[in-house]
N, C-alpha and C. Protein backbone atom coordinates (compact mmCIF):
# COMPACT_ATOMS: atom_id res chain seq x y z
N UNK A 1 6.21 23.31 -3.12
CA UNK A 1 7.25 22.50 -2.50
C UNK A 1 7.50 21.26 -3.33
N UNK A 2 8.67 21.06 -3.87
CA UNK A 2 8.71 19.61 -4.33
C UNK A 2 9.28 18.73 -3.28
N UNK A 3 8.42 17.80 -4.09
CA UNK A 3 8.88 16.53 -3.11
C UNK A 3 9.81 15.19 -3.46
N UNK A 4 10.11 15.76 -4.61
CA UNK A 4 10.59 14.65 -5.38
C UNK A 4 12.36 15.34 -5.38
N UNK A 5 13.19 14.75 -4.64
CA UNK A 5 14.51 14.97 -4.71
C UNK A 5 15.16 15.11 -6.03
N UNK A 6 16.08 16.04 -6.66
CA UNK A 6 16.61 16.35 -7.74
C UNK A 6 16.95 14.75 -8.10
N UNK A 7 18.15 13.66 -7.36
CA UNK A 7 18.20 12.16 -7.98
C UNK A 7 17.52 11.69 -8.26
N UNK A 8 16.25 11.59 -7.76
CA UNK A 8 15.36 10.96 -7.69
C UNK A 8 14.62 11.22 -8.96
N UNK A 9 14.56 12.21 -9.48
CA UNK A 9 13.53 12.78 -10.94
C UNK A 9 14.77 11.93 -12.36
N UNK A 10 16.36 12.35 -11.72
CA UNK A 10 17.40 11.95 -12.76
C UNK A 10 16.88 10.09 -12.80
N UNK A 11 16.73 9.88 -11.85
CA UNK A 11 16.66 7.99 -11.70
C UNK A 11 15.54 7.71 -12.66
N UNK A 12 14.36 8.83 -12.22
CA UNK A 12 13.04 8.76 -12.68
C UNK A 12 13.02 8.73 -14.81
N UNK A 13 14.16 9.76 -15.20
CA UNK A 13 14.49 9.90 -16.44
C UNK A 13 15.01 8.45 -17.07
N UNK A 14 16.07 7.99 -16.12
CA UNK A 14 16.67 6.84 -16.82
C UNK A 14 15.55 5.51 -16.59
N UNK A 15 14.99 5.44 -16.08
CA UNK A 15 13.75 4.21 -16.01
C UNK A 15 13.12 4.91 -16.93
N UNK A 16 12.40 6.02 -17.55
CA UNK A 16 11.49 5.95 -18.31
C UNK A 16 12.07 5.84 -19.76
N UNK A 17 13.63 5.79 -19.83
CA UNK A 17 13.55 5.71 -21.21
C UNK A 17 14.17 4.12 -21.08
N UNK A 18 14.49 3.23 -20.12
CA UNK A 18 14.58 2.11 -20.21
C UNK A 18 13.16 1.66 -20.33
N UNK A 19 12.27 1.76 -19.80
CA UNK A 19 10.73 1.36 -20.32
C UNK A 19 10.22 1.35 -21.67
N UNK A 20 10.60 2.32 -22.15
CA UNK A 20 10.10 3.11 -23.68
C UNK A 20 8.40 3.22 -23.31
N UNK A 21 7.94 2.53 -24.37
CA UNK A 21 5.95 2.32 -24.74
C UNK A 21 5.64 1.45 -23.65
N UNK A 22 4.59 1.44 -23.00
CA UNK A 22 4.10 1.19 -21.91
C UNK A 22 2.46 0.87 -22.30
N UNK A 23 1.55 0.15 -21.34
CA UNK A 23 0.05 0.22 -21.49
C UNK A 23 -0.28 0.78 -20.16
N UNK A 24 0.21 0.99 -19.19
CA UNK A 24 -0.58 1.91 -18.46
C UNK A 24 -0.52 3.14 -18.06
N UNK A 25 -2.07 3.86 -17.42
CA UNK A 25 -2.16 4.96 -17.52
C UNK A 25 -1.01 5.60 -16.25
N UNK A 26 -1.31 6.96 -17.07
CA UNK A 26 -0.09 8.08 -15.99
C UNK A 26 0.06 7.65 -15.11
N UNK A 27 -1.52 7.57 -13.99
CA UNK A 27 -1.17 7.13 -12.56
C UNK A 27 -1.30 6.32 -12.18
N UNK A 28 -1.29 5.23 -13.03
CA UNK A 28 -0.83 3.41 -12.35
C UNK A 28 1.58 3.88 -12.92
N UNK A 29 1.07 4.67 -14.08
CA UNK A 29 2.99 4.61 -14.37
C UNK A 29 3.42 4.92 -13.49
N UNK A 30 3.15 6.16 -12.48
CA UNK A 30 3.70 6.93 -11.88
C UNK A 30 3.99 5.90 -9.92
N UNK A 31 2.69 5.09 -10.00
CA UNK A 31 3.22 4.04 -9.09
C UNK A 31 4.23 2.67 -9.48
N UNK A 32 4.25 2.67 -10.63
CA UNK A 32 5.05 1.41 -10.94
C UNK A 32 6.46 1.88 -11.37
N UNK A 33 6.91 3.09 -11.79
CA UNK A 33 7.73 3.65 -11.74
C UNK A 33 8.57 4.07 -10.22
N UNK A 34 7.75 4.79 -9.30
CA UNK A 34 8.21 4.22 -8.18
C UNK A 34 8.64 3.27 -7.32
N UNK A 35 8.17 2.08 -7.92
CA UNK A 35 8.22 1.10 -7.53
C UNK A 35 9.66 0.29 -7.91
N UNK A 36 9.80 0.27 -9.13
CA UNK A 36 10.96 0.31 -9.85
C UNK A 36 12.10 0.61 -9.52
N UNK A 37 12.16 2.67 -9.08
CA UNK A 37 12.91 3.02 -8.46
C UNK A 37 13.82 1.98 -6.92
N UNK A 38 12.62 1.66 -6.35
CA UNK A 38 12.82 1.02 -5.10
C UNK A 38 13.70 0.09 -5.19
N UNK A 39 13.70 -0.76 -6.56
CA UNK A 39 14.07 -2.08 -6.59
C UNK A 39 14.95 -2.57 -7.59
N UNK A 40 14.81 -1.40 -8.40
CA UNK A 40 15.85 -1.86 -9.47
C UNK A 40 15.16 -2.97 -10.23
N UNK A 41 14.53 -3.45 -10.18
CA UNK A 41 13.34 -4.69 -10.88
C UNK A 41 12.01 -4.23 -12.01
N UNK A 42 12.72 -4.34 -13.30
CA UNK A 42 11.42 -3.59 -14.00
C UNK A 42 10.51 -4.78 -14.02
N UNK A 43 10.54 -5.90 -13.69
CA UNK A 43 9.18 -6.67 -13.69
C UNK A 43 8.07 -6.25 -13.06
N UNK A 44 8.04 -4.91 -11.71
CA UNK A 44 7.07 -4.38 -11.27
C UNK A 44 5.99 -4.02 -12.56
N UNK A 45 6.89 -3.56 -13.47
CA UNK A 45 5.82 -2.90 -14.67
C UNK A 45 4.56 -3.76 -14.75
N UNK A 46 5.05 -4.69 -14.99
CA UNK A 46 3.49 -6.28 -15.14
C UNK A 46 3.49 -6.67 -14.05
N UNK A 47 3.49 -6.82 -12.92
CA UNK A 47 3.47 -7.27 -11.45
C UNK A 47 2.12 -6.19 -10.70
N UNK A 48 2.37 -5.25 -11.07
CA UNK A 48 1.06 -4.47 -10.65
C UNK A 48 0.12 -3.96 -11.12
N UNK A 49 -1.21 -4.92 -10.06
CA UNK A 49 -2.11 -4.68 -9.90
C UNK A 49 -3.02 -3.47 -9.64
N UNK A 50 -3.74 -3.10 -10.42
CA UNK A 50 -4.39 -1.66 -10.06
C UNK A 50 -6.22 -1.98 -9.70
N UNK A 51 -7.04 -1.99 -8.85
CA UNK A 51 -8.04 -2.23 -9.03
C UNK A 51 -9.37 -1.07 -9.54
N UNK A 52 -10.29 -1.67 -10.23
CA UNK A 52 -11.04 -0.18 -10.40
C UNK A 52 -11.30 0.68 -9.55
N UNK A 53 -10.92 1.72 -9.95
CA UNK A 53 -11.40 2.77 -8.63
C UNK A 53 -10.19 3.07 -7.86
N UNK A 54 -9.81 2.25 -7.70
CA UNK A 54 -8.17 2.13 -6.49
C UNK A 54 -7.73 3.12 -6.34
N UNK A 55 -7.11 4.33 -7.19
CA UNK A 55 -6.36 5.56 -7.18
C UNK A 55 -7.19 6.35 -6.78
N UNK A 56 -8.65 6.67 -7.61
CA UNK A 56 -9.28 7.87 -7.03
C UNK A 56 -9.60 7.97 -5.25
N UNK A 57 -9.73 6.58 -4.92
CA UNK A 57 -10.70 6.15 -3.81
C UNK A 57 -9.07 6.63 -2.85
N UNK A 58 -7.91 6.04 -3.47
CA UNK A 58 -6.74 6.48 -2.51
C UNK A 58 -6.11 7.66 -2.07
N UNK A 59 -6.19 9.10 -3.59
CA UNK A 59 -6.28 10.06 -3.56
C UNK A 59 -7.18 11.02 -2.39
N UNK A 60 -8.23 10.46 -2.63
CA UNK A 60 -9.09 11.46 -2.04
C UNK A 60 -8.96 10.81 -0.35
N UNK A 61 -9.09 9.59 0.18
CA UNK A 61 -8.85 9.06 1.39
C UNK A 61 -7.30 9.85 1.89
N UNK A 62 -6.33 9.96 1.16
CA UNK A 62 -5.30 10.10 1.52
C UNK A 62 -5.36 12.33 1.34
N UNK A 63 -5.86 12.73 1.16
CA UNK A 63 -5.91 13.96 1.06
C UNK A 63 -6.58 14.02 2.49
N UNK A 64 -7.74 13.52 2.73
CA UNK A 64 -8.62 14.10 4.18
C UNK A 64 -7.21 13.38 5.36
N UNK A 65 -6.71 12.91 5.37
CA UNK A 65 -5.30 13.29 6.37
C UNK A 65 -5.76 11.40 7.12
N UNK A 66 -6.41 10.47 5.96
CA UNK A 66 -6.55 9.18 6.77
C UNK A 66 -5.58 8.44 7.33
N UNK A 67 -5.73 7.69 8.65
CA UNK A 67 -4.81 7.13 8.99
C UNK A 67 -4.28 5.73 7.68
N UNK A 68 -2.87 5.79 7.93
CA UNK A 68 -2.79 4.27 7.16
C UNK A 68 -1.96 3.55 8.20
N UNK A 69 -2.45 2.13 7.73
CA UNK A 69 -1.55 1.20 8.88
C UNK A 69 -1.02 0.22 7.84
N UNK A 70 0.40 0.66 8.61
CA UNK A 70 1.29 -0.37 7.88
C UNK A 70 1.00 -2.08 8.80
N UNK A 71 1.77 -3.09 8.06
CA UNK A 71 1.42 -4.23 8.81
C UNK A 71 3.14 -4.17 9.80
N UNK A 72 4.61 -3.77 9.25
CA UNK A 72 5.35 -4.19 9.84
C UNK A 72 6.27 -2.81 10.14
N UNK A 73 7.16 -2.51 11.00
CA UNK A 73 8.06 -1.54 11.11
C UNK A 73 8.15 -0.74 10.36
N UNK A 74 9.03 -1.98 9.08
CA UNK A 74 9.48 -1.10 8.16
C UNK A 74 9.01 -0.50 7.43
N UNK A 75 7.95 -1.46 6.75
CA UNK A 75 6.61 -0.33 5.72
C UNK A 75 6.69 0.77 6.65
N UNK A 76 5.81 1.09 7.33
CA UNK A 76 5.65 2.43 8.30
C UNK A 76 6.72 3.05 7.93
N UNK A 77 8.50 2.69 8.42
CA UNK A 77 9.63 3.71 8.43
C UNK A 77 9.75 4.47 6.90
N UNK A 78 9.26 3.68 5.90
CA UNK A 78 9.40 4.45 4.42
C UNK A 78 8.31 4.56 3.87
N UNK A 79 7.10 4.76 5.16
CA UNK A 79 6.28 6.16 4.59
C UNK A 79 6.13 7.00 5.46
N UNK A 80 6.87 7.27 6.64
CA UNK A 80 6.55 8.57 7.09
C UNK A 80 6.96 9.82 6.87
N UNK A 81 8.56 9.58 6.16
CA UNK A 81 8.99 11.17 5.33
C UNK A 81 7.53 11.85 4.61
N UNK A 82 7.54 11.10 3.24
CA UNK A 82 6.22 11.40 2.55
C UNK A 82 4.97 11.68 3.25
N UNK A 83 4.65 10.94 4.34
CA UNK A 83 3.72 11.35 4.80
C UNK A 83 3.37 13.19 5.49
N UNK A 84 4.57 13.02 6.40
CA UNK A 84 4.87 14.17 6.98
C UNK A 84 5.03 15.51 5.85
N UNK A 85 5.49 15.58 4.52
CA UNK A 85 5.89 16.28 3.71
C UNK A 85 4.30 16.97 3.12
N UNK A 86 3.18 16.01 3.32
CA UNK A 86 2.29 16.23 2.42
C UNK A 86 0.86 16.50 2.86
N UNK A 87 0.38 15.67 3.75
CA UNK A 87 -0.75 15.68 4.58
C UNK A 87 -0.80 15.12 6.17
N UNK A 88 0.00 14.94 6.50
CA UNK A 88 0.45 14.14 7.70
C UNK A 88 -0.52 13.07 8.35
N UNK A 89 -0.46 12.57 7.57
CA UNK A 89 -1.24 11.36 7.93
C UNK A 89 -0.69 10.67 8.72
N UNK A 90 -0.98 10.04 10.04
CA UNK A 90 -0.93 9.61 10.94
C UNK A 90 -0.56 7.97 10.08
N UNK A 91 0.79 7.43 10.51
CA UNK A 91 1.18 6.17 10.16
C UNK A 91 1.44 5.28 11.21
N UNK A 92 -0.04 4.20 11.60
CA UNK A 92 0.34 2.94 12.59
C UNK A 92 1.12 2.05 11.82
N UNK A 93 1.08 1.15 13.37
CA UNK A 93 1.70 -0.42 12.71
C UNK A 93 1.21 -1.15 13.28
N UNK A 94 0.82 -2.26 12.87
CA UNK A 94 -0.25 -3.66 13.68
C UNK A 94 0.63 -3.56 14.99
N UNK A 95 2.15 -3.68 15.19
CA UNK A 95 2.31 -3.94 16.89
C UNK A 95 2.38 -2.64 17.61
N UNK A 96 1.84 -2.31 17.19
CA UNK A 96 1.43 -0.72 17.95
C UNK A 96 -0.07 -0.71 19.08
N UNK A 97 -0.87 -2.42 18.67
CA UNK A 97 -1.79 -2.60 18.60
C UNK A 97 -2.14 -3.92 19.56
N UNK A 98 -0.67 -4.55 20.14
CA UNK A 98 -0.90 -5.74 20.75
C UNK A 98 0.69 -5.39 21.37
N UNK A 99 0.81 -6.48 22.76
CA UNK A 99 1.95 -6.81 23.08
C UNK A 99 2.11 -8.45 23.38
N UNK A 100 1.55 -9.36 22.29
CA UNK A 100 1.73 -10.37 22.59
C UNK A 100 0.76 -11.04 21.18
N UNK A 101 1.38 -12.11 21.02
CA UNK A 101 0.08 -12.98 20.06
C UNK A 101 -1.00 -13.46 20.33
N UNK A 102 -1.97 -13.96 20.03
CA UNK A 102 -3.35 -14.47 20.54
C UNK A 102 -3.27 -15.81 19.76
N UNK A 103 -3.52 -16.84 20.51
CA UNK A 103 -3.10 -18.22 20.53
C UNK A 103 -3.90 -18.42 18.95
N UNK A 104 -3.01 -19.12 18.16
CA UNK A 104 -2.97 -19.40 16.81
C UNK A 104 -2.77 -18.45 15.67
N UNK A 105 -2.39 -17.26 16.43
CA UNK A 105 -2.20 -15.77 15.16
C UNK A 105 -0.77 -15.48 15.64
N UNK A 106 0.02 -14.87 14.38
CA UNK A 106 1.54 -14.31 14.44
C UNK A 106 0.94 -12.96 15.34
N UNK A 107 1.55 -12.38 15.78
CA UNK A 107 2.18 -11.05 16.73
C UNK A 107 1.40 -9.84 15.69
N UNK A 108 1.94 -10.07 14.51
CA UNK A 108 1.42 -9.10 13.95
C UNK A 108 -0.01 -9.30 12.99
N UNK A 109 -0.51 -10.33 13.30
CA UNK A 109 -1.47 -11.08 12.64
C UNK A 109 -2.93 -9.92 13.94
N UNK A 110 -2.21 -10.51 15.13
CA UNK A 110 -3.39 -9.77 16.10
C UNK A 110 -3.39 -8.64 16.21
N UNK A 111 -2.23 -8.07 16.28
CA UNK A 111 -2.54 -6.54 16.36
C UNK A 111 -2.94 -5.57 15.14
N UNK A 112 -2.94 -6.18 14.09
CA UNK A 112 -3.68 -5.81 13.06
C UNK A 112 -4.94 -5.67 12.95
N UNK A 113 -5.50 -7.22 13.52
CA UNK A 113 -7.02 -7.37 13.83
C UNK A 113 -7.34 -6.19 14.75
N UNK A 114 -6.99 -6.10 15.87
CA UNK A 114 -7.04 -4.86 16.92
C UNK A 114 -6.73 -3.33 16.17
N UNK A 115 -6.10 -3.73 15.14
CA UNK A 115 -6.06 -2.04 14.64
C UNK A 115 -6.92 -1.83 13.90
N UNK A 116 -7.95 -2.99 13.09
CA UNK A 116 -9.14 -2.90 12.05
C UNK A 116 -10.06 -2.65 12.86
N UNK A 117 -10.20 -3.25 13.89
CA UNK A 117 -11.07 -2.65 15.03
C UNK A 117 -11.20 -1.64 15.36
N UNK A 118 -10.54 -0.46 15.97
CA UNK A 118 -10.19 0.61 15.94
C UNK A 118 -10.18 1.50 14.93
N UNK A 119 -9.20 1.07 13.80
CA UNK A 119 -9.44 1.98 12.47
C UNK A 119 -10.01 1.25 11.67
N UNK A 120 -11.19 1.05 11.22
CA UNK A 120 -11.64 0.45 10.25
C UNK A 120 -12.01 1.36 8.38
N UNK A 121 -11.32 2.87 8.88
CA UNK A 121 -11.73 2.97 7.70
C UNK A 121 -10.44 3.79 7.45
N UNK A 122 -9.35 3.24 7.67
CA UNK A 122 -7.99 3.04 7.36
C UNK A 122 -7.24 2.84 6.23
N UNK A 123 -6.18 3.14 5.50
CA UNK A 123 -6.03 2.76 4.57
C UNK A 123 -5.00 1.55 4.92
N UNK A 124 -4.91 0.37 4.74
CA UNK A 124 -4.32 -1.22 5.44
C UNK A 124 -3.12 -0.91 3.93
N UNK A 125 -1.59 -1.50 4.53
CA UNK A 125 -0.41 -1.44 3.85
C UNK A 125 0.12 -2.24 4.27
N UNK A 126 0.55 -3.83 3.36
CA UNK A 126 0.84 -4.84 3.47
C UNK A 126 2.50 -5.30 2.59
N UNK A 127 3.56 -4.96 3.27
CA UNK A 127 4.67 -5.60 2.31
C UNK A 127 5.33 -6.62 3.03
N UNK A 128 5.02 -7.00 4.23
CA UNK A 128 5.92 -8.37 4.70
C UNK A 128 4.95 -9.22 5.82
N UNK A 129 3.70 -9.20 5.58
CA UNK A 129 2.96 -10.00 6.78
C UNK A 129 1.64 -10.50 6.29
N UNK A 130 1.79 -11.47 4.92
CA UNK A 130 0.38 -12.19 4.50
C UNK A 130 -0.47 -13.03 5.72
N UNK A 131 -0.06 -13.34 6.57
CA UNK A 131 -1.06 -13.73 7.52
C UNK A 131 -1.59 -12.50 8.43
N UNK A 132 -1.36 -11.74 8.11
CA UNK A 132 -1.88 -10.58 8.73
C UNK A 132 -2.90 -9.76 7.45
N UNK A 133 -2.44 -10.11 6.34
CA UNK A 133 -3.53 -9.50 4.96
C UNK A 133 -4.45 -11.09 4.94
N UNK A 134 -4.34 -11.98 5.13
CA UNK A 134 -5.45 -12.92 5.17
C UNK A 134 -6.27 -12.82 6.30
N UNK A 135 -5.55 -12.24 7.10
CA UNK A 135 -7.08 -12.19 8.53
C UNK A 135 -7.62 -11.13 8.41
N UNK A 136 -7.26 -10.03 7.63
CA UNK A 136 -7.94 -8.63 7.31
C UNK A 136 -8.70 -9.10 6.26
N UNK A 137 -8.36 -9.76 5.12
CA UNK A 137 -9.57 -9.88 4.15
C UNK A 137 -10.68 -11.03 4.80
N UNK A 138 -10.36 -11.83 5.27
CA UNK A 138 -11.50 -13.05 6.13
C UNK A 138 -12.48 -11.99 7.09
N UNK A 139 -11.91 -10.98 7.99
CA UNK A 139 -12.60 -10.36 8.62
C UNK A 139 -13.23 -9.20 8.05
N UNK A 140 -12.99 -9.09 6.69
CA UNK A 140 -13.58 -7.97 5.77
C UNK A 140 -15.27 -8.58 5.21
N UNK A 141 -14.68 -9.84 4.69
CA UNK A 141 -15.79 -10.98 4.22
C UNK A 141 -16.91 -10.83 5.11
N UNK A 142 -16.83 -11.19 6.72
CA UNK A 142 -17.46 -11.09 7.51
C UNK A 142 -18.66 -10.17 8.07
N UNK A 143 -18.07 -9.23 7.45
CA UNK A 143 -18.69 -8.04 8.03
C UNK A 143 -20.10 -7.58 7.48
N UNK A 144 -21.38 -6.80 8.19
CA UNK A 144 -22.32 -6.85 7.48
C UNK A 144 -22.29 -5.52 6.02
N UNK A 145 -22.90 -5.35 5.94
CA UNK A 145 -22.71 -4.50 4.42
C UNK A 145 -22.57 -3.53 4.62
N UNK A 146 -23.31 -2.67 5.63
CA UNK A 146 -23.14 -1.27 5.81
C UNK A 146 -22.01 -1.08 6.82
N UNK A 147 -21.39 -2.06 7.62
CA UNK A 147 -19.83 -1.76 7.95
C UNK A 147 -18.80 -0.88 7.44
N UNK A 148 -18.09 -0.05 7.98
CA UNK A 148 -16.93 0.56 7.04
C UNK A 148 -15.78 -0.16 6.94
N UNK A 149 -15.40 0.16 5.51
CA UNK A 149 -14.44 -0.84 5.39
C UNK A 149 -13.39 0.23 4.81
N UNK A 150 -12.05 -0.19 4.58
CA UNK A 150 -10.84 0.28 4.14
C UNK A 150 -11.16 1.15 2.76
N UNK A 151 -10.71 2.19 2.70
CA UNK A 151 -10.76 3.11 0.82
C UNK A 151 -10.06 2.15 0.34
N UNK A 152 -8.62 1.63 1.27
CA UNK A 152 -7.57 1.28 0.16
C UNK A 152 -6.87 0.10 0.91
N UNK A 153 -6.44 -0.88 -0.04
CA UNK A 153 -5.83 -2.23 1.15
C UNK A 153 -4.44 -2.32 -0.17
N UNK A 154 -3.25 -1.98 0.27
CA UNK A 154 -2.31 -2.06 -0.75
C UNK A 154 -1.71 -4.16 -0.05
N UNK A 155 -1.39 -4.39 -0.92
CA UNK A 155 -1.26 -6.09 -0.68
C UNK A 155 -0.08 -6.38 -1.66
N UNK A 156 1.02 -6.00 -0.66
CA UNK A 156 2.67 -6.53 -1.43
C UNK A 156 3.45 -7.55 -0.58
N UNK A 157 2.83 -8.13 0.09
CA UNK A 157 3.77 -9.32 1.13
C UNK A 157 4.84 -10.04 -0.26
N UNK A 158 5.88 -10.01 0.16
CA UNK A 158 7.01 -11.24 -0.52
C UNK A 158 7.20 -12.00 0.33
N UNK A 159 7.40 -13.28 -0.57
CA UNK A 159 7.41 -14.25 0.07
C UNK A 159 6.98 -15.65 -0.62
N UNK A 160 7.05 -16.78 0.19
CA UNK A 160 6.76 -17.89 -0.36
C UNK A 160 5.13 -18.91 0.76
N UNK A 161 5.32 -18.73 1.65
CA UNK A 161 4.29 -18.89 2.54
C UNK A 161 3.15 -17.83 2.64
N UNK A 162 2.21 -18.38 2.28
CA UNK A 162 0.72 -16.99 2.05
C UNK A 162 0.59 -16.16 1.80
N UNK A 163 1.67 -15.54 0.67
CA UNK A 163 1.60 -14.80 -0.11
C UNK A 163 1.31 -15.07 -1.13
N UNK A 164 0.55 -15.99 -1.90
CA UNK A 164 -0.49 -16.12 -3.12
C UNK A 164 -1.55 -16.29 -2.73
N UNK A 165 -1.48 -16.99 -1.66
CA UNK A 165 -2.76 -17.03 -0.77
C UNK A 165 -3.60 -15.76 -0.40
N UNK A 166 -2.81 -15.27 -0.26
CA UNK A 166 -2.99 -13.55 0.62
C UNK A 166 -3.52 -12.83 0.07
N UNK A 167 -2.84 -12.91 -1.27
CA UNK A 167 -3.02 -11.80 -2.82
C UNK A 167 -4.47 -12.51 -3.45
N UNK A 168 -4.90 -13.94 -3.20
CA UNK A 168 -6.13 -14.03 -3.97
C UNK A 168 -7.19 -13.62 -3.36
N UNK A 169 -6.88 -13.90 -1.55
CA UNK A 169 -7.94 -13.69 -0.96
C UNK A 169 -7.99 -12.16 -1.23
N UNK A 170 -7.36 -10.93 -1.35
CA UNK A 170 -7.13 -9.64 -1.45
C UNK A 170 -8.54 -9.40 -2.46
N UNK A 171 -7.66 -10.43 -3.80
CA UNK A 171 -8.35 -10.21 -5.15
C UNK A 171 -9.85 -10.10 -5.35
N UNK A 172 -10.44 -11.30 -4.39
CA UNK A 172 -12.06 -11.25 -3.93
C UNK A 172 -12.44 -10.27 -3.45
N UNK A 173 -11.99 -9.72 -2.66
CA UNK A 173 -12.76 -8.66 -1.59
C UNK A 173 -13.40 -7.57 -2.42
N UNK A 174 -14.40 -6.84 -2.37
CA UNK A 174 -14.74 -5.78 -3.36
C UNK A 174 -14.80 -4.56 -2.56
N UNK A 175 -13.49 -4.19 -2.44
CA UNK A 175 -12.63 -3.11 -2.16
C UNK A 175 -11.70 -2.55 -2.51
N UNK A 176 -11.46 -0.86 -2.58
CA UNK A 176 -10.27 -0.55 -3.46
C UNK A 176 -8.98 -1.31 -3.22
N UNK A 177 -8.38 -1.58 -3.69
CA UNK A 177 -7.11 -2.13 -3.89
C UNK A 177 -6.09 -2.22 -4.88
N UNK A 178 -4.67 -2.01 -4.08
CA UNK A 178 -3.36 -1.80 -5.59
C UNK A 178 -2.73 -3.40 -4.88
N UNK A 179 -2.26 -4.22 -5.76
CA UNK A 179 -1.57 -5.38 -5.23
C UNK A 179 -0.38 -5.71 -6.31
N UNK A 180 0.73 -6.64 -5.94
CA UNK A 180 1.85 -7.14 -6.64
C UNK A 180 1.45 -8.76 -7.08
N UNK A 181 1.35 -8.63 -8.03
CA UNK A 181 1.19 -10.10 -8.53
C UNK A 181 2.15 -11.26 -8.35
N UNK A 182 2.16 -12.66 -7.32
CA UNK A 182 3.24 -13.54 -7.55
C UNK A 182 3.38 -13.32 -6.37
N UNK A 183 5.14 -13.70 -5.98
CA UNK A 183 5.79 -13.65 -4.64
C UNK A 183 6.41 -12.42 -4.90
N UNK A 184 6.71 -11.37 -5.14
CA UNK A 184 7.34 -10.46 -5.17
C UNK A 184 6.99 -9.43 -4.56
N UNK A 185 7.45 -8.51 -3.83
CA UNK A 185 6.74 -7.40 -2.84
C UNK A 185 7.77 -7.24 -1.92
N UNK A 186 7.16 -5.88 -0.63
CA UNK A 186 7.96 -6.45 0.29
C UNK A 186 7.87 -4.87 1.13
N UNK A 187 8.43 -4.89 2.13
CA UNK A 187 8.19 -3.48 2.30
C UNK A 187 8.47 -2.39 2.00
N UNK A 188 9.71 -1.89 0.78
CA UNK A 188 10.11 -1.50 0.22
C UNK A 188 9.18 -1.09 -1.20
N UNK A 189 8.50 -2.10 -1.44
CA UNK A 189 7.36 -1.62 -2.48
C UNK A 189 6.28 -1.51 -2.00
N UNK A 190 5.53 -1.95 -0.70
CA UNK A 190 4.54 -1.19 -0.46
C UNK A 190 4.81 0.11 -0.29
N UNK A 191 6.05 0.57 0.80
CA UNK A 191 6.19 2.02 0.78
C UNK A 191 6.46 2.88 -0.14
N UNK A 192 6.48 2.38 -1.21
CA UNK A 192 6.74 3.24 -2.49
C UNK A 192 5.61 2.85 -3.13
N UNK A 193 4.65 2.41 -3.19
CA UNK A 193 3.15 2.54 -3.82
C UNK A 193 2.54 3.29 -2.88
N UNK A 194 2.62 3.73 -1.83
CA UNK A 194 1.65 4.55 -0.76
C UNK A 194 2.51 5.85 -1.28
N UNK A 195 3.93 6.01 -1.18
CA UNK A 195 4.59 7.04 -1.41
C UNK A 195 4.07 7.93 -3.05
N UNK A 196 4.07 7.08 -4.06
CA UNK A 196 3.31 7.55 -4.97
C UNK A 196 2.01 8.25 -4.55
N UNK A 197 1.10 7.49 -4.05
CA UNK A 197 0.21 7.72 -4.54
C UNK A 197 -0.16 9.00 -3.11
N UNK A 198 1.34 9.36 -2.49
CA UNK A 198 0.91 10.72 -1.91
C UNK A 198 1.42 12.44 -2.75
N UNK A 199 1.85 11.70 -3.29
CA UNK A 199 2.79 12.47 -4.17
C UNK A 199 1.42 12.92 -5.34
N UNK A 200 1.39 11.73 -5.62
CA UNK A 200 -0.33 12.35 -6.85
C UNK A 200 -0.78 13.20 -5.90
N UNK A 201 -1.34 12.89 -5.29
CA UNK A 201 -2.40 13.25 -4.42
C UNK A 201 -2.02 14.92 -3.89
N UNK A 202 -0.78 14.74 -3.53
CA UNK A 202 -0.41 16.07 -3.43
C UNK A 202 -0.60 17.08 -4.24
N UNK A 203 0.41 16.75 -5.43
CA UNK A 203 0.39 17.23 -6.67
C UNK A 203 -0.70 18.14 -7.78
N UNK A 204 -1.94 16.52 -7.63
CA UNK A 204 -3.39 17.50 -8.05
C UNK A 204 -3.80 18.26 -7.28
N UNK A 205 -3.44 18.41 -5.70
CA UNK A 205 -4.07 19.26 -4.78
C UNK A 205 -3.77 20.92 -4.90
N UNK A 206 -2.59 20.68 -5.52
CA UNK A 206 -1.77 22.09 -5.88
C UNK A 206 -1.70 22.50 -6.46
N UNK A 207 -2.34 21.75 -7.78
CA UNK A 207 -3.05 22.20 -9.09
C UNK A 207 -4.32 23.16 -8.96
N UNK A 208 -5.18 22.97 -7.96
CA UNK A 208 -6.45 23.20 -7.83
C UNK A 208 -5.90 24.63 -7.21
């Protein structure tokens, strides 16, 4: 089954020869190329972050059918095609998880917390709610060692308010992670870095 729409491979042609020579590997290209797609913005090329481990740890999490939680609507709305197409992974959203804020947290700040609770070994997808990726990495910090924690924490909030903030605290945590460097992100590129990296994931599965 492909999954990749006939435009979508033509779009895929004309970004790769606007790129030309590149330094990263296939499957950091193959997410930043998506990413691209999304946005029309080749600065993604240097904007993303790949952490060690990040892909394999996302591959294989995202093959056993893990839940991922988006932080806002929309992330969620542009990954559930892909999702559904490939492994059907079950896609929350932090307000799926609360009907109200908890005095000093945004709306989606708490029901996130309430969904790490619940899913803690989740894959966390962040393109428009850094106070909701800063209380997930503070409450990651926290935790004792043998806790389960996330395969994968993708960290694309845009923006100008705690979104550098968001992305450093991300950067500490020693957990897989893909992130956007700067203010740039948004939900549009998280869902197209999860969307990639179901598409790999697929892909080698069908190889085998």
């Amino acid at each position: 089954m492909g999954l990749n729409h006939p435009i979508l491979e033509q779009s895929f042609a004309v970004i790769d020869r606007q790129v030309g020579a590149h330094s990263l590997s296939p499957q950091e290209y193959a997410l930043a190329r998506r990413v691209i797609h999304a946005t029309a913005d080749f600065d993604y090329l240097t904007l993303l972050r790949v952490g060690a481990g990040a892909i394999p740890a996302a591959l294989e999490a995202l093959r056993k059918g893990t839940p991922i939680a988006a932080d806002v609507t929309m992330t969620r709305q542009g990954i559930l095609g892909m999702a559904a197409k490939t492994f059907q992974n079950p896609v929350l959203t932090a307000l799926d998880f609360t009907a109200e804020a908890e005095a000093g947290k945004t709306r989606t700040e708490t029901g996130l917390l309430h969904c790490f609770a619940q899913y803690p070994s989740a894959v966390y997808v962040f393109g428009n709610a850094p106070t909701a990726l800063l209380a997930l990495c503070r409450t990651i910090e926290s935790l004792p060692p043998q806790a389960p924690r996330p395969p994968l924490i993708i960290g694309a909030p845009v923006g100008f308010i705690s979104v550098l903030e968001a992305k450093a605290a991300l950067a500490r945590l020693p957990v897989p992670q893909i992130a956007i460097e700067g203010n740039k992100g948004g939900s549009p590129v998280a869902a197209a870095l999860v969307n990639a990296l179901l598409v790999l994931a697929y892909s080698e599965t069908s190889k085998d």
